[in-house]
N, C-alpha and C. Protein backbone atom coordinates (compact mmCIF):
# COMPACT_ATOMS: atom_id res chain seq x y z
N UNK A 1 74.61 60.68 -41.00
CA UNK A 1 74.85 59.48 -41.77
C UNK A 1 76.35 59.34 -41.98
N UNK A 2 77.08 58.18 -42.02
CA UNK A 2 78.42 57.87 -41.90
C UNK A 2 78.28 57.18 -43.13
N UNK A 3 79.50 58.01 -44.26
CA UNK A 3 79.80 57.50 -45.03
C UNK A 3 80.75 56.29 -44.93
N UNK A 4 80.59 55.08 -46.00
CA UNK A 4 81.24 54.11 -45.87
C UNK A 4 81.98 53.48 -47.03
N UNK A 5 82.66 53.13 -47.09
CA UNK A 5 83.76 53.13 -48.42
C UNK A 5 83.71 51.23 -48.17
N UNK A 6 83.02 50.83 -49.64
CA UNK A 6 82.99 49.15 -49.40
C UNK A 6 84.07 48.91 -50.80
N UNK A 7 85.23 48.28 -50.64
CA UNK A 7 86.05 47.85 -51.88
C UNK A 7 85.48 46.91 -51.75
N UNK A 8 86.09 45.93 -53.02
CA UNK A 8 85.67 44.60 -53.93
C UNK A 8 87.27 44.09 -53.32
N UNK A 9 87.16 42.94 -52.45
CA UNK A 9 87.87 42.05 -52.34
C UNK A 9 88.61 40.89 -52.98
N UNK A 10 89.84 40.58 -53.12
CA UNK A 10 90.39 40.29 -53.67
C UNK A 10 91.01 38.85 -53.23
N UNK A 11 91.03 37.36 -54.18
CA UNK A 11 91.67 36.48 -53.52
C UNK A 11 92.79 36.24 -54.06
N UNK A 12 94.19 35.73 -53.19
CA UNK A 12 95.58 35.50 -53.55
C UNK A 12 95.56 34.46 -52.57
N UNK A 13 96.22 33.05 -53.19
CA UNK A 13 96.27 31.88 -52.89
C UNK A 13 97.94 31.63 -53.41
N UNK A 14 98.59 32.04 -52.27
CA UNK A 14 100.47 31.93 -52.27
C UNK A 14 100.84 30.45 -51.72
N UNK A 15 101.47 29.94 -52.56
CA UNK A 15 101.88 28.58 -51.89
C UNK A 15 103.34 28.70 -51.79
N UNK A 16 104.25 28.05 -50.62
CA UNK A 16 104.94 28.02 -50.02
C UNK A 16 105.31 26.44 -49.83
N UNK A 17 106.75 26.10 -49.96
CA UNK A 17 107.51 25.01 -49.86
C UNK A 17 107.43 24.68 -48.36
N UNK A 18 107.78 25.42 -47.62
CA UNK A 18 107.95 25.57 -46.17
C UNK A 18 106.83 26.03 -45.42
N UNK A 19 106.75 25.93 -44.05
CA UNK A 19 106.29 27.12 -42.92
C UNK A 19 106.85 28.19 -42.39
N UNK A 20 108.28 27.79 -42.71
CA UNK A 20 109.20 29.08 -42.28
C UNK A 20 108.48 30.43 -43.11
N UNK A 21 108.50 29.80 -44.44
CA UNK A 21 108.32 30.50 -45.92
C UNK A 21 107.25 31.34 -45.58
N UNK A 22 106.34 30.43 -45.29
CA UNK A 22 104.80 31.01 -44.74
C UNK A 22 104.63 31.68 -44.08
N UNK A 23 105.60 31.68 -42.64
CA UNK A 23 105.53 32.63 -41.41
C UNK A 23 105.98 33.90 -41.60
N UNK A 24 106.97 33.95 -42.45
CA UNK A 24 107.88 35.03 -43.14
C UNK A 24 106.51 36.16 -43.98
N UNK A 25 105.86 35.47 -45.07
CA UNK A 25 104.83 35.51 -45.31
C UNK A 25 103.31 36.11 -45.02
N UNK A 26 103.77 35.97 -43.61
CA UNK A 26 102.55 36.12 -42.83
C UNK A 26 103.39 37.58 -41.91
N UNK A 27 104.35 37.85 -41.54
CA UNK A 27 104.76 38.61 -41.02
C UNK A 27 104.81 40.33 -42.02
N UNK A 28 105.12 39.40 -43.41
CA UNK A 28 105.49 40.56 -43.81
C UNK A 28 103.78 41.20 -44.59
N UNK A 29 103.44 40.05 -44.33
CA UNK A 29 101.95 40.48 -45.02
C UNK A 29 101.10 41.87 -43.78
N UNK A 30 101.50 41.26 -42.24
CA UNK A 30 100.62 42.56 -41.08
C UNK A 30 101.83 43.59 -41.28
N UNK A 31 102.78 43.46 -41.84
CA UNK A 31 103.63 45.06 -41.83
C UNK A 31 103.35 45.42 -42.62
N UNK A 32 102.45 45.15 -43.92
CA UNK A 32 101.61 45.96 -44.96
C UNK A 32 100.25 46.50 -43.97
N UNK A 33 100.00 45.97 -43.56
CA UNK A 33 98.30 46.30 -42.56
C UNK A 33 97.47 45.74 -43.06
N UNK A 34 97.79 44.19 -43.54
CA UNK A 34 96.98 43.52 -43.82
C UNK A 34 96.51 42.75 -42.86
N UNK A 35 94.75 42.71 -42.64
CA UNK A 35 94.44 42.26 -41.40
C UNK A 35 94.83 40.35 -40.62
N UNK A 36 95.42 39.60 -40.22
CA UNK A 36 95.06 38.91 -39.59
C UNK A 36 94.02 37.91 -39.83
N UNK A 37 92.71 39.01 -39.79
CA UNK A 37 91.90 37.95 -40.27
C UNK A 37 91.80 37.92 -41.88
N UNK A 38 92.09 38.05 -42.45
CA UNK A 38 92.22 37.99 -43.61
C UNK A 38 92.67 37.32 -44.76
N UNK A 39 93.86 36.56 -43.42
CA UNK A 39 94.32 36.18 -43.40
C UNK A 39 94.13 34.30 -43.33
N UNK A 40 94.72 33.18 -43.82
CA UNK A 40 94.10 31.80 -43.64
C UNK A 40 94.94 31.10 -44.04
N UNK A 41 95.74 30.59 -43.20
CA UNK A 41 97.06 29.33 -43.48
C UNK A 41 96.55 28.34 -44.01
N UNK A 42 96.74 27.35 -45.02
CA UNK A 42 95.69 26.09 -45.21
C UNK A 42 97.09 25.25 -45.21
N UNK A 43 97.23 24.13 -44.67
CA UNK A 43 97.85 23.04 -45.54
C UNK A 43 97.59 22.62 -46.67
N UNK A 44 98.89 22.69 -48.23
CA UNK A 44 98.73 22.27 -49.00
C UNK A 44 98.93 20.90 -49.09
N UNK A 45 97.59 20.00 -49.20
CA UNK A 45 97.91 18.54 -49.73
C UNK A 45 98.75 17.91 -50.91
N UNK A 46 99.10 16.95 -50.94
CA UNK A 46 99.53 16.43 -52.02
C UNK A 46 98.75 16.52 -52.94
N UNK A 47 99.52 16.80 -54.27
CA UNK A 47 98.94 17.01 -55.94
C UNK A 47 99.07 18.13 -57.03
N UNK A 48 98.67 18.20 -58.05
CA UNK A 48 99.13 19.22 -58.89
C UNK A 48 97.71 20.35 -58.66
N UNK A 49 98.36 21.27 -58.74
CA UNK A 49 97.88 22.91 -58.89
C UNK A 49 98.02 23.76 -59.50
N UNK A 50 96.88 24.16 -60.47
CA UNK A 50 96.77 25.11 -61.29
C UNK A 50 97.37 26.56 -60.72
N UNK A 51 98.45 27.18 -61.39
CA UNK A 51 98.69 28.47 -61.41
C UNK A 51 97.56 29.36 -62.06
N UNK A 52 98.26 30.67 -61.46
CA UNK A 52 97.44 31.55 -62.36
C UNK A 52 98.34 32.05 -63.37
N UNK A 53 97.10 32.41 -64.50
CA UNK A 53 97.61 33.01 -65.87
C UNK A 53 98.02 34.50 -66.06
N UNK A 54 99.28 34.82 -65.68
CA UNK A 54 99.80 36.04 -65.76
C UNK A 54 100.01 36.44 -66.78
N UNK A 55 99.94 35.98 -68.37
CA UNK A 55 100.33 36.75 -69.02
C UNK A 55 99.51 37.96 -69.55
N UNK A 56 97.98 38.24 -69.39
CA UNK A 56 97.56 39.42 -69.68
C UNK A 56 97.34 40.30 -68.92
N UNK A 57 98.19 39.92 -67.35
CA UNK A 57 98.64 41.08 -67.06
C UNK A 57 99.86 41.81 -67.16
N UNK A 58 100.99 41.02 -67.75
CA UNK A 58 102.09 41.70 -68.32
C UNK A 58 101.93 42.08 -69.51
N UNK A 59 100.66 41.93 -70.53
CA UNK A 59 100.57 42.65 -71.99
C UNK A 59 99.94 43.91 -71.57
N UNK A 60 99.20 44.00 -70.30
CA UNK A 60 98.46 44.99 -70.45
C UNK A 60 99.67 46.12 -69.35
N UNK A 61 101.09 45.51 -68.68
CA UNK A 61 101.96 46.00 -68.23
C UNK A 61 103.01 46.80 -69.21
N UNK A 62 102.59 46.62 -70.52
CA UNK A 62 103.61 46.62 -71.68
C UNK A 62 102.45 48.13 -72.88
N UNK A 63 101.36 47.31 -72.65
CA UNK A 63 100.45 48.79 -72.94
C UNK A 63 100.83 49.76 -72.04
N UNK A 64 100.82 49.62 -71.02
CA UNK A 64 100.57 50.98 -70.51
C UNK A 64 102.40 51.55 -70.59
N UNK A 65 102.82 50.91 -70.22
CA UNK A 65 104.61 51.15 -70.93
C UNK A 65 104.51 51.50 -72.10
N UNK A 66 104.06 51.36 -72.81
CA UNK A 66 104.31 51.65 -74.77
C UNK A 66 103.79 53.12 -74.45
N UNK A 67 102.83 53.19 -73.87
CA UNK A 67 101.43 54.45 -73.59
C UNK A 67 102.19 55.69 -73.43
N UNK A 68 102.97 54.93 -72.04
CA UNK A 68 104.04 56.43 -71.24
C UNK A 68 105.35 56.83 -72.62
N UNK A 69 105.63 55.82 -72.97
CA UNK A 69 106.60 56.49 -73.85
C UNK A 69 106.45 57.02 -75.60
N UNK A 70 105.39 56.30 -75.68
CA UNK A 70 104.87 56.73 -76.97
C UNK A 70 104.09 58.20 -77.26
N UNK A 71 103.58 58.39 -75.91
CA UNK A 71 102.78 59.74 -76.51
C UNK A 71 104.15 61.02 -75.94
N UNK A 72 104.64 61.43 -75.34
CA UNK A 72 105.78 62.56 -75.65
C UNK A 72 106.54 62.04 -77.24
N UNK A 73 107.01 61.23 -77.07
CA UNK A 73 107.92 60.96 -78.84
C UNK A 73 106.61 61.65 -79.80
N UNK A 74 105.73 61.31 -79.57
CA UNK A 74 104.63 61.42 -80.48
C UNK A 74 103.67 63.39 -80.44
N UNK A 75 104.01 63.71 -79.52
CA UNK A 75 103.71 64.70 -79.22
C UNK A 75 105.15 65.69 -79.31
N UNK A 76 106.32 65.37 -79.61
CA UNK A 76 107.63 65.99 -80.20
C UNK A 76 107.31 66.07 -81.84
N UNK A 77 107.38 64.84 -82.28
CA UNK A 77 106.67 64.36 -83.52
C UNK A 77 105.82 65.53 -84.39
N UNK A 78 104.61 65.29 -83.26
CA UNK A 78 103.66 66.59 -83.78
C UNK A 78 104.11 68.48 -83.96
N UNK A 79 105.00 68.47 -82.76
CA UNK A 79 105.61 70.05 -82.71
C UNK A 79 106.23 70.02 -83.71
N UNK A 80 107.02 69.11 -84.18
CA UNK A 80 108.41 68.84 -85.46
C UNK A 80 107.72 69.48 -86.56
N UNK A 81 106.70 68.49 -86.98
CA UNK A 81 105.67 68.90 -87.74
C UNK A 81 105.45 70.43 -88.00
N UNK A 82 104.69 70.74 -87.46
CA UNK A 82 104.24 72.23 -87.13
C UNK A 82 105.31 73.02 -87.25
N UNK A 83 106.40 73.33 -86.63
CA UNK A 83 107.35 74.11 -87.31
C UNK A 83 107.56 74.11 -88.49
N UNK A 84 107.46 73.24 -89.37
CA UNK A 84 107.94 73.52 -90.86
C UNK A 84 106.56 74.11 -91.30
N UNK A 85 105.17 74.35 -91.64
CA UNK A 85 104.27 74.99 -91.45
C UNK A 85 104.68 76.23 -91.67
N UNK A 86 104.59 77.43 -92.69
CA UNK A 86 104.73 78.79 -92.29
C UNK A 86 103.79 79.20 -91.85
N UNK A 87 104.50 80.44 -91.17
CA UNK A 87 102.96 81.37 -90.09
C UNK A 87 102.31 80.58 -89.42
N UNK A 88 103.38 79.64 -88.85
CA UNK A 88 102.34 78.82 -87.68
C UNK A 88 101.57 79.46 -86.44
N UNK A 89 100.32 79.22 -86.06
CA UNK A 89 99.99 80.01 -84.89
C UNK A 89 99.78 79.01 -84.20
N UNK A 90 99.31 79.17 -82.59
CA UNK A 90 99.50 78.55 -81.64
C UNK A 90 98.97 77.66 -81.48
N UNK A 91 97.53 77.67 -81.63
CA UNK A 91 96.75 76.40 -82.27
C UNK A 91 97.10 75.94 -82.49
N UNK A 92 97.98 76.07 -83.87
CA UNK A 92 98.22 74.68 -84.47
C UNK A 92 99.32 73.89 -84.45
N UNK A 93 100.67 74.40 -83.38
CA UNK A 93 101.10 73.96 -82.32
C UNK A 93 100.48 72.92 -81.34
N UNK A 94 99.01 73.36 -80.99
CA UNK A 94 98.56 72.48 -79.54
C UNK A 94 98.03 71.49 -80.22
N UNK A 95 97.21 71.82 -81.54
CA UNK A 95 96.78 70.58 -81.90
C UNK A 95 97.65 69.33 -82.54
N UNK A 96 98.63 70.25 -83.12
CA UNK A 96 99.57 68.72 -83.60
C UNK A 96 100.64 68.14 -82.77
N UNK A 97 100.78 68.95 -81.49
CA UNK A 97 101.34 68.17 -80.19
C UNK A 97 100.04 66.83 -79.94
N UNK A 98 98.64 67.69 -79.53
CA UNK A 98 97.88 66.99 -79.25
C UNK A 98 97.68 64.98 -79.89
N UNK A 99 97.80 65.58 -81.64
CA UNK A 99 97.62 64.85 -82.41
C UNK A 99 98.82 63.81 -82.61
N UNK A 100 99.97 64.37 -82.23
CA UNK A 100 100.58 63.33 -82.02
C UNK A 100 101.07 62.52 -80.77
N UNK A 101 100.62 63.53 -79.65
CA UNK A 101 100.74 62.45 -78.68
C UNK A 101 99.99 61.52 -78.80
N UNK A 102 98.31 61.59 -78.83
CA UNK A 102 97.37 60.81 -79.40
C UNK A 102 97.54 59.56 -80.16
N UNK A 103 98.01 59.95 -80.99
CA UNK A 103 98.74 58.80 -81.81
C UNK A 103 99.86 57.87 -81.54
N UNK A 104 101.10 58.78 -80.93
CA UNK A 104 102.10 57.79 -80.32
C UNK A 104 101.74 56.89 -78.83
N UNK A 105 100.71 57.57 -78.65
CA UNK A 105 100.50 56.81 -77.27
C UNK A 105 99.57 55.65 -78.12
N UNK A 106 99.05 55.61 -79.01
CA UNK A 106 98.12 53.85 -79.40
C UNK A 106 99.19 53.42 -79.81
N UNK A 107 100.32 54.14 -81.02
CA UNK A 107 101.23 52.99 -81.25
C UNK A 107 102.31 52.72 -80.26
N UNK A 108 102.58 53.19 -79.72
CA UNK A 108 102.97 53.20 -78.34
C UNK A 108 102.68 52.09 -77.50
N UNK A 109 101.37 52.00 -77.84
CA UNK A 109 100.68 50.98 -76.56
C UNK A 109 100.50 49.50 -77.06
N UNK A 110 100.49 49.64 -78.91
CA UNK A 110 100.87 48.37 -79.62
C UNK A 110 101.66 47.66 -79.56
N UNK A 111 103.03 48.80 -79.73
CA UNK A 111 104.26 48.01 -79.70
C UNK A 111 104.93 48.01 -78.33
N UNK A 112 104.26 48.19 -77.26
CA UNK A 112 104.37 47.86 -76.15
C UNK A 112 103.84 46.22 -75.39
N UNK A 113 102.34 46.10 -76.02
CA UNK A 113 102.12 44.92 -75.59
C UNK A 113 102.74 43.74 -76.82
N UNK A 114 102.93 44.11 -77.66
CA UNK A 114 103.63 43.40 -78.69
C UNK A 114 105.42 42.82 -77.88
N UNK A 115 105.60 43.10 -77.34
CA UNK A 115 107.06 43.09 -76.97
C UNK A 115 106.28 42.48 -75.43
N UNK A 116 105.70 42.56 -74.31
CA UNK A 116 105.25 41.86 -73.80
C UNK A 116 104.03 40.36 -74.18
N UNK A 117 104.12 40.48 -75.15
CA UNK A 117 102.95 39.33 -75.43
C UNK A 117 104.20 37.90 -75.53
N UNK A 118 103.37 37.06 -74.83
CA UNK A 118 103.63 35.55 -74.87
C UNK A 118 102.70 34.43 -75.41
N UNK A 119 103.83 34.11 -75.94
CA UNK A 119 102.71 33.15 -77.01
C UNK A 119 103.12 31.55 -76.69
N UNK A 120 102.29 31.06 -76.33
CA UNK A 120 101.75 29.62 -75.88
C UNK A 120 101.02 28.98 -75.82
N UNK A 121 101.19 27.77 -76.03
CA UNK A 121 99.88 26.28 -76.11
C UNK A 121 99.01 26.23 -75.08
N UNK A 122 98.90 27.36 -74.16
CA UNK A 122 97.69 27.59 -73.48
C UNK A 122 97.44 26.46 -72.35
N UNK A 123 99.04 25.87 -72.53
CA UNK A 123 99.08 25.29 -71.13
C UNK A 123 99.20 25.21 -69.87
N UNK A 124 98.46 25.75 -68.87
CA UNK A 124 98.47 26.03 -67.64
C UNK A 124 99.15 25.81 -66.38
N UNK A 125 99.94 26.37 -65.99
CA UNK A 125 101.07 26.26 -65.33
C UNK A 125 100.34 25.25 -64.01
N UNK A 126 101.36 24.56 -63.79
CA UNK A 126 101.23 23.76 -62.28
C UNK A 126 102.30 24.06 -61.18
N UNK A 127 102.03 23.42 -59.97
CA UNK A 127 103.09 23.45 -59.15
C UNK A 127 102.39 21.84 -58.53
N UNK A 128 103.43 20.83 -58.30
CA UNK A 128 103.30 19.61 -57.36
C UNK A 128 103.86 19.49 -56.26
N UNK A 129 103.17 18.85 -55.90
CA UNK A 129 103.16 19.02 -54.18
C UNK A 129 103.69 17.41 -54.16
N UNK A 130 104.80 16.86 -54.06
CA UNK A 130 105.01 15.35 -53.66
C UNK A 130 104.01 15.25 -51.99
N UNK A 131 103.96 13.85 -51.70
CA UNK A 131 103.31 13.40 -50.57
C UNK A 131 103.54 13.50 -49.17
N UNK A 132 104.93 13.81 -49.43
CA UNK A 132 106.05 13.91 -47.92
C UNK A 132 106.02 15.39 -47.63
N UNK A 133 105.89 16.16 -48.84
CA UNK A 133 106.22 17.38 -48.41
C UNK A 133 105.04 18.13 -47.55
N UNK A 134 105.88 19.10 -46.78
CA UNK A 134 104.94 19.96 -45.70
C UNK A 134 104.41 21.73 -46.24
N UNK A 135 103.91 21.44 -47.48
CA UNK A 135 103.53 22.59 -48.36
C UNK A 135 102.37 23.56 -47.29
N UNK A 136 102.68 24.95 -47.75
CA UNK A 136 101.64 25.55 -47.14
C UNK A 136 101.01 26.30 -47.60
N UNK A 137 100.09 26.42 -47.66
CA UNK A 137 99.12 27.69 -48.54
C UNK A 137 98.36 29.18 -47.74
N UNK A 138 98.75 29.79 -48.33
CA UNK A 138 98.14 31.57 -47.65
C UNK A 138 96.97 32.04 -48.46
N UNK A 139 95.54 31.82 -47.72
CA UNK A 139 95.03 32.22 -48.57
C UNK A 139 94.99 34.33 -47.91
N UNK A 140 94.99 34.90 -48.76
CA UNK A 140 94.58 35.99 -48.60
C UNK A 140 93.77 37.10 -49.05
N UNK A 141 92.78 37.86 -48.37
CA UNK A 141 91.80 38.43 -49.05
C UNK A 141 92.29 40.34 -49.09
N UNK A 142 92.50 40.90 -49.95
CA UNK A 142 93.00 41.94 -50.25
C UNK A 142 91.95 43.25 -51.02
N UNK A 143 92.09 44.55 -50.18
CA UNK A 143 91.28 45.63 -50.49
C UNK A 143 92.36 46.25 -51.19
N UNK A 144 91.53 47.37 -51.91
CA UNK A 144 92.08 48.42 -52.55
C UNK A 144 91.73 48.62 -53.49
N UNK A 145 92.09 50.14 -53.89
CA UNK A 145 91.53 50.64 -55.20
C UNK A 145 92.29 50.20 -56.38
N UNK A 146 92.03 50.05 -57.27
CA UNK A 146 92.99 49.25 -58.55
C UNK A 146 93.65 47.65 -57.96
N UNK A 147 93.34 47.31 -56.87
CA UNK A 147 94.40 46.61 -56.41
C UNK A 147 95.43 47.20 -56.11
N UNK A 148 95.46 48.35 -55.44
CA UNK A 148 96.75 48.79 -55.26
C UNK A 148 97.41 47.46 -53.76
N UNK A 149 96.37 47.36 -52.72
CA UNK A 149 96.97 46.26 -51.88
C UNK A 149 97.31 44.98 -52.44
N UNK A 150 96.52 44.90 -52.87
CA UNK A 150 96.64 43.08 -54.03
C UNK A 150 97.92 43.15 -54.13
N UNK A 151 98.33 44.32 -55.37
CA UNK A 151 100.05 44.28 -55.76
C UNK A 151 100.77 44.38 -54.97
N UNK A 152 100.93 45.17 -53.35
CA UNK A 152 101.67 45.10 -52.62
C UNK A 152 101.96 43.64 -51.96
N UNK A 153 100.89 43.13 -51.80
CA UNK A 153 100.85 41.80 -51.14
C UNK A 153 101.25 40.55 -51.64
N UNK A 154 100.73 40.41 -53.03
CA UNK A 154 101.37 39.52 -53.79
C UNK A 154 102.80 39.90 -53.96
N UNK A 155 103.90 41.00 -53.78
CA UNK A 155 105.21 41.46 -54.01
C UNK A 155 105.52 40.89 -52.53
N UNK A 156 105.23 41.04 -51.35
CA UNK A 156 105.54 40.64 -50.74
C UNK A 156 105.42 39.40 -49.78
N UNK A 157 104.61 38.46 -50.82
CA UNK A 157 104.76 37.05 -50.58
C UNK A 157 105.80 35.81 -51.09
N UNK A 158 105.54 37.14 -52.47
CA UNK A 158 107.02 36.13 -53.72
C UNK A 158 108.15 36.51 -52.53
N UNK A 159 108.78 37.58 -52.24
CA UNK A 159 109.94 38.06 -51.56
C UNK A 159 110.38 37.08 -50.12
N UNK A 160 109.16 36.53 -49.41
CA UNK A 160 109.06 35.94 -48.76
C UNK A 160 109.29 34.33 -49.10
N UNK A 161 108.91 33.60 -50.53
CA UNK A 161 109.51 32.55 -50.66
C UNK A 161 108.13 32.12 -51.48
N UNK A 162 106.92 32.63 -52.15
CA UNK A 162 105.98 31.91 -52.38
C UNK A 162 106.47 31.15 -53.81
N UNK A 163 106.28 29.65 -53.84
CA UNK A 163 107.13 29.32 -54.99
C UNK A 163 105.96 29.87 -56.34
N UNK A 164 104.32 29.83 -55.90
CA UNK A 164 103.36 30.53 -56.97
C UNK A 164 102.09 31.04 -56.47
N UNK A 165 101.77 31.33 -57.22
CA UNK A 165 100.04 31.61 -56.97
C UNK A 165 99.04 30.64 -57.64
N UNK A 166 97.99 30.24 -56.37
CA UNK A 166 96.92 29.55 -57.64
C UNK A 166 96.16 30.34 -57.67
N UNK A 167 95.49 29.53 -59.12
CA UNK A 167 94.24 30.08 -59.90
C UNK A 167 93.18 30.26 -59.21
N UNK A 168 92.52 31.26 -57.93
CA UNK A 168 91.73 30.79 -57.39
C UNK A 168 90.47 30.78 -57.87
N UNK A 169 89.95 30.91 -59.13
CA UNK A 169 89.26 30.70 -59.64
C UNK A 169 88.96 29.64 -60.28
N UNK A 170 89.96 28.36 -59.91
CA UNK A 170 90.19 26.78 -60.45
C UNK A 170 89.68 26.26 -58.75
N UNK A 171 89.39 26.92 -57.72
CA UNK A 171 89.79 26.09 -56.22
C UNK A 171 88.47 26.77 -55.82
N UNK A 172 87.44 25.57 -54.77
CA UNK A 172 86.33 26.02 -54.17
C UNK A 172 86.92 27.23 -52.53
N UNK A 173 86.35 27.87 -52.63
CA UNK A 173 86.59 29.11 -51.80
C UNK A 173 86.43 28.21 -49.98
N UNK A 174 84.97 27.39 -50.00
CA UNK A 174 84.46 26.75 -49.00
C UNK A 174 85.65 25.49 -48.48
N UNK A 175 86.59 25.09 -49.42
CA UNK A 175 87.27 24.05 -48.39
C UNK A 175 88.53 25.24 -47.81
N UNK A 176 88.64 26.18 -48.12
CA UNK A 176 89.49 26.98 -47.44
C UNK A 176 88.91 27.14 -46.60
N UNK A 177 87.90 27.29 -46.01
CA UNK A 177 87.46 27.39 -44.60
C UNK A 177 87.72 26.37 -44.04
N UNK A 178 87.75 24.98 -44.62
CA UNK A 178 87.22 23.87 -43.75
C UNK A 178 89.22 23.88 -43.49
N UNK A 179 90.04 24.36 -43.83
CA UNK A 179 91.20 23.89 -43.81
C UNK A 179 92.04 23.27 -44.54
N UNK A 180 91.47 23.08 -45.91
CA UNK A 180 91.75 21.87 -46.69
C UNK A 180 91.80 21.71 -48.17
N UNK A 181 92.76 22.27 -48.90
CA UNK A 181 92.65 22.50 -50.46
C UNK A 181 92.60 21.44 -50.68
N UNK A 182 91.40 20.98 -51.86
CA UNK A 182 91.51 19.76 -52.60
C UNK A 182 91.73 20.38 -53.83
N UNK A 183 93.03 19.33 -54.64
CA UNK A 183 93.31 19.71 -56.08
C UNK A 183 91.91 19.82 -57.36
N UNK A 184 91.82 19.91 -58.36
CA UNK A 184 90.78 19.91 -59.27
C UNK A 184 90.91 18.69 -59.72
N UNK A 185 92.48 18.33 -60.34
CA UNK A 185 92.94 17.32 -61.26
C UNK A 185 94.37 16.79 -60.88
C-alpha cells in the first residue's frame, strides 16, 4: 500500500496592472515548484474588487512575536524571583522559570497583538480596474503544511508587481475556469 500525503489547497487571486507583471509572476511562481497547472491567468475586467482582509493575520503575526519575546523575559523574571528565596532547590528554580515563561509568553502575546491590531470601519479594501486598462489576474492554487507554500507564493507575487490580492472568498471559483472574473459589486 502507498502511502499518500493529500494537503488542503489553497486559493490566491494576485492581480496585476500589467502582463509583463504577470509573466514575471508566473516565472517566479515555477522557480518556487509551483505547478503550471495550478496555475490560471484570467483577464481582469473592468470594475471594483474586493481585497482580502489582512489584518488578522498580522494580529495573529504580533501574537506569536509578543509569544517569542515574552516568555525568556518572563522566564528570567521567574529565575530573578527564585534567587531571593533562601535554600532554594532546583525545583523551584524550574518551576518559576517555568512559571514565568508561561506567563510572559500570554502577556507577551497580548501586547504583541495589541501593537499589531488595526482598528477600522470595517471597510473593505478595493482595487479598480478602469475600462482601458489591460489588468491581469493569477489565479493560484497552493499546497503545504501551515501554508508554508501559500506564504512563499504570495511573497513572490507582491515582488513581482501584484498591486493586491482578492478576497477569493467574495469571487465564484467556476468563472475562473470559464476565463472570466465577474466583479460582485
Amino acid at each position: 500500500m502507498e502511502a499518500q500525503v493529500d494537503y488542503e489547497t489553497q486559493l490566491t487571486l494576485a492581480a496585476f496592472c500589467a502582463s509583463e507583471q504577470a509573466e514575471e509572476g508566473l516565472r517566479r511562481l515555477e522557480a518556487l515548484g509551483v505547478s503550471s497547472t495550478a496555475i490560471t491567468r484570467v483577464p481582469l475586467g473592468p470594475g471594483r474588487y474586493q481585497t482580502e482582509d489582512i489584518t488578522l493575520e498580522e494580529a495573529n503575526a504580533g501574537v506569536r512575536q509578543g509569544t517569542v519575546i515574552g516568555a525568556p523575559i518572563g522566564a528570567a523574571v521567574g529565575l530573578g524571583m527564585a534567587t531571593v528565596v533562601p535554600e532554594t532547590q532546583a525545583a523551584v528554580f524550574v518551576g518559576m522559570a517555568a512559571a514565568g515563561a508561561i506567563g510572559g509568553g500570554i502577556i507577551g502575546g497580548f501586547v504583541g497583538s495589541i501593537f499589531r491590531a488595526h482598528f477600522d470601519d470595517d471597510t473593505a479594501a478595493v482595487i479598480e480596474v478602469p475600462g482601458e486598462n489591460t489588468a491581469v489576474l493569477l489565479a493560484v492554487h497552493t499546497t503545504g503544511g501551515a501554508g508554508a507554500q501559500t506564504g512563499r507564493a504570495r511573497a513572490a507575487l507582491h515582488t513581482a508587481g501584484a498591486i493586491g490580492f482578492l478576497d477569493p472568498s467574495v469571487y465564484d471559483p467556476e468563472a475562473l475556469v470559464a476565463l472570466w472574473l465577474r466583479p460582485t459589486a
